[in-house]
Protein backbone atom coordinates (compact mmCIF):
# COMPACT_ATOMS: atom_id res chain seq x y z
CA UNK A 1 1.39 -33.04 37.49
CA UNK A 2 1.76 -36.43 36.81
CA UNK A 3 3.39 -38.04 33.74
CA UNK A 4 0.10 -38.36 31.81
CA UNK A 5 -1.19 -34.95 32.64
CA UNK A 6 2.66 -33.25 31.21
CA UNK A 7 2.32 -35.57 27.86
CA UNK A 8 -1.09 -34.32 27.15
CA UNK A 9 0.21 -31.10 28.32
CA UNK A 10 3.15 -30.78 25.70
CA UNK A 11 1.05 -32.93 22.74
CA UNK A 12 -1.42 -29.50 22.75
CA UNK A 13 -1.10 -25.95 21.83
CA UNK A 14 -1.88 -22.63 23.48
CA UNK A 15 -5.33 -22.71 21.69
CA UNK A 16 -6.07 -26.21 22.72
CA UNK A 17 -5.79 -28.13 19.94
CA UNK A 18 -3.70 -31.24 19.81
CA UNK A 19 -0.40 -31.37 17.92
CA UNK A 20 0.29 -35.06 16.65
CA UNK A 21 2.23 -35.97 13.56
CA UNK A 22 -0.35 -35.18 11.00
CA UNK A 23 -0.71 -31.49 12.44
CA UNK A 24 2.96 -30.95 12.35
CA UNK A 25 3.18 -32.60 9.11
CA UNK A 26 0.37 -30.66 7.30
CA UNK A 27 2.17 -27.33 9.37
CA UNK A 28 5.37 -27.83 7.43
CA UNK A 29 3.78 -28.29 3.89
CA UNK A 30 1.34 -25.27 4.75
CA UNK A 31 4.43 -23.29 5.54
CA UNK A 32 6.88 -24.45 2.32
CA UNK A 33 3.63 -23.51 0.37
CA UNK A 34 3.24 -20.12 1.60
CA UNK A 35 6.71 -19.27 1.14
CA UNK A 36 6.66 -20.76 -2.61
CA UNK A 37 3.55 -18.96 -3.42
CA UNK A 38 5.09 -15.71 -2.85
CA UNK A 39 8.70 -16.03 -4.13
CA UNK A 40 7.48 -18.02 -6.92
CA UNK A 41 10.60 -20.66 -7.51
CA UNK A 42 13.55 -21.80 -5.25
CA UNK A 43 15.96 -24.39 -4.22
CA UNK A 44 14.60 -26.84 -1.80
CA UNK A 45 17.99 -25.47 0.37
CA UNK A 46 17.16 -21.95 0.19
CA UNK A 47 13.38 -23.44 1.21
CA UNK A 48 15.18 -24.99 4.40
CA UNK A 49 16.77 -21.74 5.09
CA UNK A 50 14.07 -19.48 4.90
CA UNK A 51 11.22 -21.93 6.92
CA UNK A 52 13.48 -23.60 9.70
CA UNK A 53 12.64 -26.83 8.33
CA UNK A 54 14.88 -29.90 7.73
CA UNK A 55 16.31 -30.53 3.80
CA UNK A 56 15.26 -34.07 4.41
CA UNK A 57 11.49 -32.81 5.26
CA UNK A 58 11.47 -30.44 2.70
CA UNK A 59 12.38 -32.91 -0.23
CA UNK A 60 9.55 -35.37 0.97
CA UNK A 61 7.05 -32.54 1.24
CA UNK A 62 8.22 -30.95 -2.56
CA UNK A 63 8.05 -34.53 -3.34
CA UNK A 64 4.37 -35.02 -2.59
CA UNK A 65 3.68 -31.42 -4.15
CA UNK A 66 5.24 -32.56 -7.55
CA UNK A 67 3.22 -35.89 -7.37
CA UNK A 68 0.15 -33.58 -6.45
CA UNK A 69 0.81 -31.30 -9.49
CA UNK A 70 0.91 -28.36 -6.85
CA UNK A 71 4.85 -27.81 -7.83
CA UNK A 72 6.98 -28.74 -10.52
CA UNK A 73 10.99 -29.13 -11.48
CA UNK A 74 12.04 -25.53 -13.20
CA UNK A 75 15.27 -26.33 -13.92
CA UNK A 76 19.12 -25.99 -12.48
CA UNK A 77 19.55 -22.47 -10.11
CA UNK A 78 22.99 -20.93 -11.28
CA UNK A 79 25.74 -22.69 -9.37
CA UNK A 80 27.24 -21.23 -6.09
CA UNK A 81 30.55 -23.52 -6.53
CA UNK A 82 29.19 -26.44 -5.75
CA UNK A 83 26.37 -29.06 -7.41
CA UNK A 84 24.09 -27.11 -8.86
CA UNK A 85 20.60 -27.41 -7.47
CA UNK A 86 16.92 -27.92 -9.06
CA UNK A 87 14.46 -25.29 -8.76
CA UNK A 88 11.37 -25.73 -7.40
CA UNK A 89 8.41 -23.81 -8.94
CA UNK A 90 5.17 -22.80 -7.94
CA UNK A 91 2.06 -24.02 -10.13
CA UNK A 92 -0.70 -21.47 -9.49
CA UNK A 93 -3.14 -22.61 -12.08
CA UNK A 94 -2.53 -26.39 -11.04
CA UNK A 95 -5.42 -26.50 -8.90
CA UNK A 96 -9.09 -24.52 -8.83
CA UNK A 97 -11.43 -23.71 -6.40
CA UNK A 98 -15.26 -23.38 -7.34
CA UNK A 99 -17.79 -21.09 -5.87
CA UNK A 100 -21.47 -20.87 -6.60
CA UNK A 101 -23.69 -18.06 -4.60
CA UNK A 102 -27.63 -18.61 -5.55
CA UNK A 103 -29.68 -15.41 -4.02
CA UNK A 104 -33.22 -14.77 -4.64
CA UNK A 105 -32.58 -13.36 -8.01
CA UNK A 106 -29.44 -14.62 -9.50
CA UNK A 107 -26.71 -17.05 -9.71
CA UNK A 108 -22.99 -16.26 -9.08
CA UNK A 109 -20.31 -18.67 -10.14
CA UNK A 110 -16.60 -18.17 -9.88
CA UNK A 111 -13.53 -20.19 -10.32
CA UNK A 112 -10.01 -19.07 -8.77
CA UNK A 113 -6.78 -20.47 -8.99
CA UNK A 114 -4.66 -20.91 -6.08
CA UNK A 115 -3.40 -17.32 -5.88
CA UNK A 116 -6.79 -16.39 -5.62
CA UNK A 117 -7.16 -15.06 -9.10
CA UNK A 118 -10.96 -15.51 -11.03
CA UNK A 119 -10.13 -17.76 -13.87
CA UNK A 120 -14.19 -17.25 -14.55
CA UNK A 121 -16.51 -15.05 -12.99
CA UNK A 122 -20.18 -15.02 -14.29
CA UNK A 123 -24.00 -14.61 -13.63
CA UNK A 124 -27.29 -15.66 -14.19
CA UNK A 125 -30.53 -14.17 -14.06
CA UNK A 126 -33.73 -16.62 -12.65
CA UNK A 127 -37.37 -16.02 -11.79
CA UNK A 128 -38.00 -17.01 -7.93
CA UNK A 129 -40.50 -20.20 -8.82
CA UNK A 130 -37.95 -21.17 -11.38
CA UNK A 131 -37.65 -24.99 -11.29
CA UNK A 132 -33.97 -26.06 -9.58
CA UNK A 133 -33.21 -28.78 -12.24
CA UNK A 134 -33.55 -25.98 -14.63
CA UNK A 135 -31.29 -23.15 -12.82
CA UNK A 136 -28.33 -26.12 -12.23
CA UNK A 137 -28.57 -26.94 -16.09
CA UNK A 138 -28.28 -23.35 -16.80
């Protein structure tokens, strides 16, 4: 295998696809938001523990996630002898996704936070022949 063929070798996964920067970057902050999603709030440290991930990379990713509203500051954890640290907490209604399913009868919308909870879930009848402009300003 020649040099070329090993780097494109090692720059891809076992299901093809390549790894660059980007991937391993959006990997990381996929991963710290999983892990915040279910335990709620924690120290960026106790983030590094628990996802194998460097303190340095975790503060730029928590960073960008208070920036992007997705996380905020909760305050000081209680201190283990040393500087105290901040507490990072998980914003679940910071962010919304929006559904509509149109079927020959009715309209479905929904809206759901990022925990996957309906914030609104509602219906509308319509007559098949109904004019569209009409059903989207219902």
């Amino acid at each position: 295998m020649s040099g070329l063929d090993l780097s494109d070798a090692i720059c891809r996964n076992i299901m093809g696809k390549v790894i660059n920067h980007e991937a391993i970057k959006n990997y990381n902050r996929n991963k710290i938001l999983r892990l915040l999603s279910v335990k709620r709030q924690m120290t960026k440290q106790e983030i590094a523990a628990q996802t194998n991930i460097s303190i340095p990379t975790v503060a730029n990713n928590i960073e960008t996630l208070i920036s992007e509203g997705i996380v905020d500051e909760a305050g000081m954890a209680n201190s283990t002898g040393g500087r105290r640290a901040m507490m990072v907490r998980f914003l679940p209604d910071s962010h919304f996704s929006f559904g509509v399913d149109v079927s020959p009868v009715r309209v479905r919308m929904v809206m759901s936070n990022l925990d996957g909870d309906f914030k609104y879930d509602d219906c509308f009848p319509y007559r098949l022949g109904d004019d569209m402009s009409s059903i989207i300003d219902e």
